[in-house]
Protein backbone atom coordinates (compact mmCIF):
# COMPACT_ATOMS: atom_id res chain seq x y z
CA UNK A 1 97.18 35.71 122.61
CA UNK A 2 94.59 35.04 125.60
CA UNK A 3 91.62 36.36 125.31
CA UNK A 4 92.51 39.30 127.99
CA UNK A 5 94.97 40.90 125.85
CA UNK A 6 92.62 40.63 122.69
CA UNK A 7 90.24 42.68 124.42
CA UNK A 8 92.95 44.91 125.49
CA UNK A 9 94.12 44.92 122.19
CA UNK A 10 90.95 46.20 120.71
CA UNK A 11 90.62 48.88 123.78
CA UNK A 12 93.83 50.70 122.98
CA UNK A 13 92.88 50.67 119.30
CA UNK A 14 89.86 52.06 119.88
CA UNK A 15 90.91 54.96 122.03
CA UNK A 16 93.84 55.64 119.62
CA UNK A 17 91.52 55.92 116.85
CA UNK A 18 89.26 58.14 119.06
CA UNK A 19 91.90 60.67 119.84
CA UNK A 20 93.11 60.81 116.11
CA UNK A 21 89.60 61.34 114.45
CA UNK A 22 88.54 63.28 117.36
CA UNK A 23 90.82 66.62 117.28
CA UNK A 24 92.35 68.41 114.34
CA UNK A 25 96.20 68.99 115.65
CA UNK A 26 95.86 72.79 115.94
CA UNK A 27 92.79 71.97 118.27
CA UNK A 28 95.03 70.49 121.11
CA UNK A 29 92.85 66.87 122.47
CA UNK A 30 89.27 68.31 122.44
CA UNK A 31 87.06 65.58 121.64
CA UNK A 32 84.02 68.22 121.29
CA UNK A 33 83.62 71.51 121.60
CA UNK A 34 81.17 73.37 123.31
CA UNK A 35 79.86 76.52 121.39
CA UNK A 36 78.90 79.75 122.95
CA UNK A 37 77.35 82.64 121.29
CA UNK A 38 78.05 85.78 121.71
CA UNK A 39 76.01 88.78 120.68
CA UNK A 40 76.54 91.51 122.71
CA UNK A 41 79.56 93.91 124.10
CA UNK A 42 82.01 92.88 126.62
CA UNK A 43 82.23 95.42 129.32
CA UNK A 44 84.15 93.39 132.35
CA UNK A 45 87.26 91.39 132.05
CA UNK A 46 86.18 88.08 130.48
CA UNK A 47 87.90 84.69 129.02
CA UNK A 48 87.60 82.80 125.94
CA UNK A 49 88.35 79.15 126.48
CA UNK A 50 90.23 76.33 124.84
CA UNK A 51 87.97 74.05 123.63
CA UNK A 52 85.12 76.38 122.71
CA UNK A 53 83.63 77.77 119.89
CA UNK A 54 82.91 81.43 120.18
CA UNK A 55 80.28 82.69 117.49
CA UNK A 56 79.47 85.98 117.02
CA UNK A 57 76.18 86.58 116.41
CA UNK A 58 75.81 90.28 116.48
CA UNK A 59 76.93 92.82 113.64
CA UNK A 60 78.98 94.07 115.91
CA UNK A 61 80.24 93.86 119.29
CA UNK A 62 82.32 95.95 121.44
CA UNK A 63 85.73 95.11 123.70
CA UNK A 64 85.03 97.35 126.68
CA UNK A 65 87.20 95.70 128.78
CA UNK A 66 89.90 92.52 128.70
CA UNK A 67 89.15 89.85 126.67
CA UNK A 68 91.45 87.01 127.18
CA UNK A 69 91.66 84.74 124.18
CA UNK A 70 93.44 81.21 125.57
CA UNK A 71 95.21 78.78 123.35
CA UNK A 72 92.73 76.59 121.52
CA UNK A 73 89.91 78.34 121.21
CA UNK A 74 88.25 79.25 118.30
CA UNK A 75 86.09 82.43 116.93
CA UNK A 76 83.42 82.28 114.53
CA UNK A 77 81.82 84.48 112.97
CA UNK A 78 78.32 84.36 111.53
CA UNK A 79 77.33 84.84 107.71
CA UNK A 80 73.84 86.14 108.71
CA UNK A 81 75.29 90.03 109.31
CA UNK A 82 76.89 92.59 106.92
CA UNK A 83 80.61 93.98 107.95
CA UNK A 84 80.48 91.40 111.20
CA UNK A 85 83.13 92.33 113.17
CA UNK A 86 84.76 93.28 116.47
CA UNK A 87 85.48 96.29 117.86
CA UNK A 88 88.62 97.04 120.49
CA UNK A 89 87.42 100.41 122.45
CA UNK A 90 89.74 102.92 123.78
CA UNK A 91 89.05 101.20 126.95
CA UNK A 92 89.54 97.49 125.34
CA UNK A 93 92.45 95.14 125.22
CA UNK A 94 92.36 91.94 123.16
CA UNK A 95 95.39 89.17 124.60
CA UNK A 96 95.09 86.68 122.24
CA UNK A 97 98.28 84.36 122.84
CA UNK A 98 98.52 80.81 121.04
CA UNK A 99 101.01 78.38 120.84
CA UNK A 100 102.57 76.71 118.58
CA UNK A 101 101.07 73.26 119.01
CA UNK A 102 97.71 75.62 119.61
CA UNK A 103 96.63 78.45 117.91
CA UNK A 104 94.00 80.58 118.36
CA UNK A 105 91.57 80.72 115.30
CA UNK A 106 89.63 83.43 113.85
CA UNK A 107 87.43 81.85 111.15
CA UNK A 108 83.86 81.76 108.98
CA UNK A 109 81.05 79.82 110.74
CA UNK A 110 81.01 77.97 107.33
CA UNK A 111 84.51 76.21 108.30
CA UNK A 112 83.79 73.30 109.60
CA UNK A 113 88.20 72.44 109.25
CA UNK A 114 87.96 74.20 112.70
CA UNK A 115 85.73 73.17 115.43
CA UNK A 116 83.37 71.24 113.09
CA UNK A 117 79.81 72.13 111.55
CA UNK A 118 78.94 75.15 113.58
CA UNK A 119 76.08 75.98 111.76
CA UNK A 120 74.84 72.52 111.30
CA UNK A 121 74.56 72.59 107.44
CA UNK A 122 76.71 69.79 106.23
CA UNK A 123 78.66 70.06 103.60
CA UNK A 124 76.31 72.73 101.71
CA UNK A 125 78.32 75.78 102.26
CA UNK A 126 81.81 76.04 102.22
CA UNK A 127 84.18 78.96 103.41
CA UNK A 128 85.76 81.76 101.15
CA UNK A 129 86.90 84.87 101.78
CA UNK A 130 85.36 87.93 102.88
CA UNK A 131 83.09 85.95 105.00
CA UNK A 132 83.78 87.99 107.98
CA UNK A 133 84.68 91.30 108.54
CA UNK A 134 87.39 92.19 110.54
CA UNK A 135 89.29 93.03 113.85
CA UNK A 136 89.41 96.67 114.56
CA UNK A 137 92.27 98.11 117.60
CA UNK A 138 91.53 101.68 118.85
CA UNK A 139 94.07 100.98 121.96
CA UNK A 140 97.44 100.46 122.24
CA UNK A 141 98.77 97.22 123.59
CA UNK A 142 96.55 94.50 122.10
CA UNK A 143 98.53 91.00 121.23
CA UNK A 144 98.27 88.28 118.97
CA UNK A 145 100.62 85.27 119.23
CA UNK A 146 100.38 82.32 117.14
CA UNK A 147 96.58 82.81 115.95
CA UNK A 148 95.18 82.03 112.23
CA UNK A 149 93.07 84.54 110.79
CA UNK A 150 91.12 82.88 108.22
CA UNK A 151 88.36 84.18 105.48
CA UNK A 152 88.28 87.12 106.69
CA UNK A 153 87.72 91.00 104.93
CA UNK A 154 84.35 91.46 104.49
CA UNK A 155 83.35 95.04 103.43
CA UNK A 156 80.13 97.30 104.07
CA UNK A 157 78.99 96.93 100.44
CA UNK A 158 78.89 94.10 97.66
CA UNK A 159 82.17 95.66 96.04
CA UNK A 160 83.90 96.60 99.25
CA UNK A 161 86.88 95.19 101.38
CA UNK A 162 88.51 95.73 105.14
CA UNK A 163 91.36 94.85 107.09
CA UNK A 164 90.88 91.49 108.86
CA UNK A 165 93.15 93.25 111.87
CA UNK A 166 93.05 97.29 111.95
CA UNK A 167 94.94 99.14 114.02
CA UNK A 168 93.71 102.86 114.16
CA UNK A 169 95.84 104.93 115.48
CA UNK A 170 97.25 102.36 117.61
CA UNK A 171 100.22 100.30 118.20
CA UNK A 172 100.23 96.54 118.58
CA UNK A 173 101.95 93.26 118.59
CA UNK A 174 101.18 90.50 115.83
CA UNK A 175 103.76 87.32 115.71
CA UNK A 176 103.93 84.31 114.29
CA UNK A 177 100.16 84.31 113.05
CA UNK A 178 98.78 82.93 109.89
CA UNK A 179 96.19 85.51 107.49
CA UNK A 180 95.09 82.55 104.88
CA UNK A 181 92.22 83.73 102.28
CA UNK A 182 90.94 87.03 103.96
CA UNK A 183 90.28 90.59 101.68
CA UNK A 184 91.96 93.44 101.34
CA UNK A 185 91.60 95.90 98.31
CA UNK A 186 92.69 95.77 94.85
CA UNK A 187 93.51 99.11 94.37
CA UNK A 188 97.09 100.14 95.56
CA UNK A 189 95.66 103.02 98.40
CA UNK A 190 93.04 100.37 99.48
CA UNK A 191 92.89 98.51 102.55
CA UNK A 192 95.35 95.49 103.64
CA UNK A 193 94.58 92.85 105.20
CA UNK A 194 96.89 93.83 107.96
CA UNK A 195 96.14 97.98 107.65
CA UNK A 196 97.88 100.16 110.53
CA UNK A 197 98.12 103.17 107.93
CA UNK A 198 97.53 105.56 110.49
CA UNK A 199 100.00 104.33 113.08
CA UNK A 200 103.02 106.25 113.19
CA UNK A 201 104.67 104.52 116.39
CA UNK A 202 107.73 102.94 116.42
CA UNK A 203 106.35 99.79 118.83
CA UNK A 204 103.77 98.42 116.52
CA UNK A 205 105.03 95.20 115.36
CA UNK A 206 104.30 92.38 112.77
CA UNK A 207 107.26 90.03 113.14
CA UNK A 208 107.08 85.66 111.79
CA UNK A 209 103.76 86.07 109.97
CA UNK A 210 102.24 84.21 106.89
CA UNK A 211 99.98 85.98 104.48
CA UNK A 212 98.78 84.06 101.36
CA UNK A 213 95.80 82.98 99.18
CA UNK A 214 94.73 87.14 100.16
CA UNK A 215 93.82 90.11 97.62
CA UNK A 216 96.85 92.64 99.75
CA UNK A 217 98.38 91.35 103.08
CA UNK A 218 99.78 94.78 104.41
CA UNK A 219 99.05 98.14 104.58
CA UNK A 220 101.28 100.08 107.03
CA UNK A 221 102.33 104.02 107.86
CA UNK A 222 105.33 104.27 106.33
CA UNK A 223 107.01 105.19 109.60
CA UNK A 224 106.76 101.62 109.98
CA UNK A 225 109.85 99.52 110.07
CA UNK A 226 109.67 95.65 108.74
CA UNK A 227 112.09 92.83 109.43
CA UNK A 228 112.74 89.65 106.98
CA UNK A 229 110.75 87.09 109.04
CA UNK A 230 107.67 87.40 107.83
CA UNK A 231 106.56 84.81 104.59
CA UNK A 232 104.49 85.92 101.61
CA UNK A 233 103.16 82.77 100.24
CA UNK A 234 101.77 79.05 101.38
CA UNK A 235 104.57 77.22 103.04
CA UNK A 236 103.11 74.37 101.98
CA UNK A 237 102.99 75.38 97.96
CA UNK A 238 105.25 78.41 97.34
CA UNK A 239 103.44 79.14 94.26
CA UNK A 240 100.42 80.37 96.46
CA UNK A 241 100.77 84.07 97.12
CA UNK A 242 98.49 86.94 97.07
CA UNK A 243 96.87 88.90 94.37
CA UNK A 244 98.49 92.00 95.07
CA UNK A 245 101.90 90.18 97.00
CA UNK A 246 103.72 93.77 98.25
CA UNK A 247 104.00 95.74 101.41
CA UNK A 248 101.80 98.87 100.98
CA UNK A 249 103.41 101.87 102.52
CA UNK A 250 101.17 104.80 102.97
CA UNK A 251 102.29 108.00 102.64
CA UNK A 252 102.36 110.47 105.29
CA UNK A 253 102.39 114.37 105.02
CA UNK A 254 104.65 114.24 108.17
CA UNK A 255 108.68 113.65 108.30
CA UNK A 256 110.08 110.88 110.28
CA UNK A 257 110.77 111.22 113.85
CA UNK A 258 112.67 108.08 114.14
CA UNK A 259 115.24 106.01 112.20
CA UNK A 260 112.84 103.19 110.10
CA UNK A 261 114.32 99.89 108.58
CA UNK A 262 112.76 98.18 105.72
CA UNK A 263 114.43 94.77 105.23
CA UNK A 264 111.98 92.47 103.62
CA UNK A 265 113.03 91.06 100.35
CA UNK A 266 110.65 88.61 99.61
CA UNK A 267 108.14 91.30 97.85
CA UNK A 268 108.96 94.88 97.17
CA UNK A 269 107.62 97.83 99.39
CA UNK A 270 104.95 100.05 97.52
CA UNK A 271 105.15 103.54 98.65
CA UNK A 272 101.60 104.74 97.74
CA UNK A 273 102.84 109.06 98.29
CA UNK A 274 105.81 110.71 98.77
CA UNK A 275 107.95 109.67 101.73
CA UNK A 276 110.11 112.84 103.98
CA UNK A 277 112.87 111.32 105.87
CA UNK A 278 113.22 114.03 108.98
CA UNK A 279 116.75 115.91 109.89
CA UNK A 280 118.88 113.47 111.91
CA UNK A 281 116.99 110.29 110.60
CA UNK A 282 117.57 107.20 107.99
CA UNK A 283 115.64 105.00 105.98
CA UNK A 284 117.71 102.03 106.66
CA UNK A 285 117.60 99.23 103.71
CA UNK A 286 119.33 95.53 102.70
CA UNK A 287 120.46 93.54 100.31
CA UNK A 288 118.03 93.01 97.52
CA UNK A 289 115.42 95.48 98.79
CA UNK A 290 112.95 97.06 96.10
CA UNK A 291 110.67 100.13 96.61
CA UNK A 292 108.44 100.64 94.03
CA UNK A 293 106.30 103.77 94.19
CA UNK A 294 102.70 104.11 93.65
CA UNK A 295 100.73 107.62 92.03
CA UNK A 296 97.35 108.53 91.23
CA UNK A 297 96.49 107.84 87.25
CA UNK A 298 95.30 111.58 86.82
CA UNK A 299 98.96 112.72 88.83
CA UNK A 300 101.97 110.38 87.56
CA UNK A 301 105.19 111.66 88.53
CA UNK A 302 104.65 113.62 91.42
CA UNK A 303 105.51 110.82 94.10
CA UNK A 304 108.44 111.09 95.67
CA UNK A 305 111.57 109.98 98.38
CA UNK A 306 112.61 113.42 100.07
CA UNK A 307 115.74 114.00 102.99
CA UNK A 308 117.99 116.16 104.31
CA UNK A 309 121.15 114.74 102.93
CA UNK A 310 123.22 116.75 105.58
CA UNK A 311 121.12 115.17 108.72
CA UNK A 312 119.10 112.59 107.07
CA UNK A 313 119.83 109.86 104.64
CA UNK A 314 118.82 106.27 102.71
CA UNK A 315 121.24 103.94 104.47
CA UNK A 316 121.62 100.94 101.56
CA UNK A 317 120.55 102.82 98.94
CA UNK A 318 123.40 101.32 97.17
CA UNK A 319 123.28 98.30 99.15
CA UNK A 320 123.67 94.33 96.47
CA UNK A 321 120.07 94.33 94.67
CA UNK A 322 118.36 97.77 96.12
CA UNK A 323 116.04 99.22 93.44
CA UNK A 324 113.69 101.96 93.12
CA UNK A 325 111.16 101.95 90.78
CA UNK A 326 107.42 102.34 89.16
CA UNK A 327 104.52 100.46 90.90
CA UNK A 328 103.70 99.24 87.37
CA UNK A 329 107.61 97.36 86.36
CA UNK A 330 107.13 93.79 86.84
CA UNK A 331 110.77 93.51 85.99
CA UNK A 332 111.80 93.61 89.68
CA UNK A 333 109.65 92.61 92.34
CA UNK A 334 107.10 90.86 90.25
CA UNK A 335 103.58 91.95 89.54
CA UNK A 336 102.66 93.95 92.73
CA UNK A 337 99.62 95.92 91.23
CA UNK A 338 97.92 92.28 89.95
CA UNK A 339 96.64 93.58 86.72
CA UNK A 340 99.71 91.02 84.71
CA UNK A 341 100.90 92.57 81.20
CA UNK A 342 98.44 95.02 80.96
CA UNK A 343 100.33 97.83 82.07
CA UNK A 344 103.96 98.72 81.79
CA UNK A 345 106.28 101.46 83.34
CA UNK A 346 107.24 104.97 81.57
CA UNK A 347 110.08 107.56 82.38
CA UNK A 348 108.29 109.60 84.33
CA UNK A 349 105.59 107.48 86.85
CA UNK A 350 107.01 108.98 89.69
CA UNK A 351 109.09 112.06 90.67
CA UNK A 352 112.23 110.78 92.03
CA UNK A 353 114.73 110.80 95.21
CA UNK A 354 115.15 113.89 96.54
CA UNK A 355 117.93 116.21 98.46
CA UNK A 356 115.99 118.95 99.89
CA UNK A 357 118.74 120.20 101.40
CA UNK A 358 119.80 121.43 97.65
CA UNK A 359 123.58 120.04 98.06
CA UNK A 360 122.94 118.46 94.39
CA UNK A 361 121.98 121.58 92.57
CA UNK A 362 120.85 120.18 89.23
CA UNK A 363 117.48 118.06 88.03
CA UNK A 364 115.45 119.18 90.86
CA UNK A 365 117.82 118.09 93.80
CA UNK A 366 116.91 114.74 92.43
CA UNK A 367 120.00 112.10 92.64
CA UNK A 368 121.03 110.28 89.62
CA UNK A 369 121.69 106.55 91.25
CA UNK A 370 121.32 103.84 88.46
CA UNK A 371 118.83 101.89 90.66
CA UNK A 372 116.79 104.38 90.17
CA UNK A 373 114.30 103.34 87.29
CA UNK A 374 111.49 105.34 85.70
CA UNK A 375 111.41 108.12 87.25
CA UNK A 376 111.03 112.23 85.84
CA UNK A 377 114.15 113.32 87.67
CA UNK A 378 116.67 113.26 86.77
């Protein structure tokens, strides 16, 4: 070899080595990152940008108008503020669509993983959850495609949680994003890490998600319907879930207005009140589906799965592996309230599934189905 290509040689090495040590793959071919901070509202349409590190400075700040999130770029959030977060107004809109190849990241100014040593410390502090607080939607509309939410969940107090993305009374779409290590609540009416309790429409939608290494990854309305695509532990060690690894469903004193499907079977739903189907609608299950319902400790037994059986039904309810049960069997679904052997189910944790329409006529309109475990009626 001539001494040309030896230099050559020792060029493309070089630059190969540059590009590989200079960009994480989920950071697309930055070879630096500029960071920006950001500590105020955002009151005209504005862009996030690959390539950038956005840190948020401020306790909180305000969407106003149209933020634009683009593929690659990356959010921190500072450690120097209590319940840090961002705020969508009623006027707001958050578009936050990744790809594949580059997500959009949501993170803890201590994770230097993603974008590198924002706060210029080193190696002496390290990420962990609750870092951050949260994403809160109060408009309809707001998207998030392929983005990681990471350490998120800080609360307003030392002993407190919140969602990492909250959707008021609003309707969204999340898909194909990661939630890795953010809060949530440990008790079964507390917050999820995805909480849309409130949200009653039929367009919010959480579709190809990942949730593990979190305290509870969803919280929903239980208007809400759920497919099977979303994933409930690490891909990359299945054995890495969450503490409390269910699908909270809260209750609402309404009846539904629409047909709602529940098809996850990966972890059981938790029904944390009673449930009223509405004249003319279903509650539509699959194979292998388990509903396990949650009650106050001063009020067992009063929880409940009403309907109209002459309008309304449970579509499945006696579809391969359906079972309804008590938020505290571990039996069937696994250990969804976290606390392992240290409690156990009774006959009569929750009330039971209801006809209202009296067509049964014994035990309380309450239906005798054998998949129906530890319940008072019948």
């Amino acid at each position: 070899m001539n001494t040309f290509h030896k230099i050559l040689s020792v060029i493309v090495f070089l630059y190969v080595a540059f590009v590989i040590t200079g960009c994480n793959k989920d950071e697309n071919t930055c070879s630096q990152r500029t960071v920006e901070t950001v500590d105020s509202d955002i009151n005209t349409p504005t862009t996030w940008e690959d390539c950038k590190v956005y840190l948020i400075t401020a306790n909180q700040i305000t969407i106003n108008s149209t933020l634009t999130i683009q593929p690659g770029a990356i959010v921190k959030f500072s450690d120097n503020t209590i319940d840090n977060a961002i705020i969508v107004g009623p006027n707001g809109n958050i578009s936050a669509i990744g790809t594949s190849d580059n997500p959009i990241i949501f993170t803890s100014v201590k994770d230097d993983a993603h974008g590198g040593d924002t706060n210029g410390d080193g190696n002496a502090t390290l990420p962990t959850r609750g870092d951050w607080g949260g994403i809160v939607i109060n408009n309809n509309n707001c998207e998030f495609t392929h983005c990681k939410f990471l350490y998120g969940g800080e609360g307003p107090g030392s002993s407190s949680g919140q969602p990492t993305l909250e959707f008021g009374y609003s309707y969204g779409k999340i898909d194909n994003c990661e939630f890795a290590y953010c809060g949530g609540e440990s008790n079964y009416n507390g917050y999820g890490v995805v909480d849309a309790v409130y949200c009653q429409n039929s367009q919010f939608q959480i579709t190809n998600s990942t949730f593990y290494g979190c305290i509870k990854p969803l919280r929903l309305n239980c208007f809400i319907s759920v497919d099977s695509s979303n994933i409930f532990h690490n891909p990359a060690n299945v054995s890495e879930t969450n503490l409390l690894n269910a699908i909270f469903m809260a209750a609402d004193p309404n009846s539904t207005s629409h047909d709602v499907i529940w098809l996850e079977n990966e972890v059981p739903f938790v029904l944390t009140g009673s449930m009223y189907i509405g004249s003319g609608n279903k509650l539509i299950l699959s194979n292998n589906v388990i509903i396990k319902m949650a009650f106050p400790a001063n009020s067992p037994g009063y929880n409940k799965i009403a309907f109209d059986n002459n309008t309304s039904s449970i579509e499945g309810y006696n579809a391969s592996g359906v079972i309804f049960t008590s938020y505290l069997d571990d039996a069937h679904g696994g250990d969804s309230n976290g606390d392992g052997a240290n409690t156990t189910p009774s006959s009569n944790d929750w009330y039971g599934i209801q006809d209202i329409s009296a067509t049964i006529g014994t035990n309380n309109n309450c239906y005798a189905w054998n998949n129906i475990l530890y319940r008072v009626y019948p």
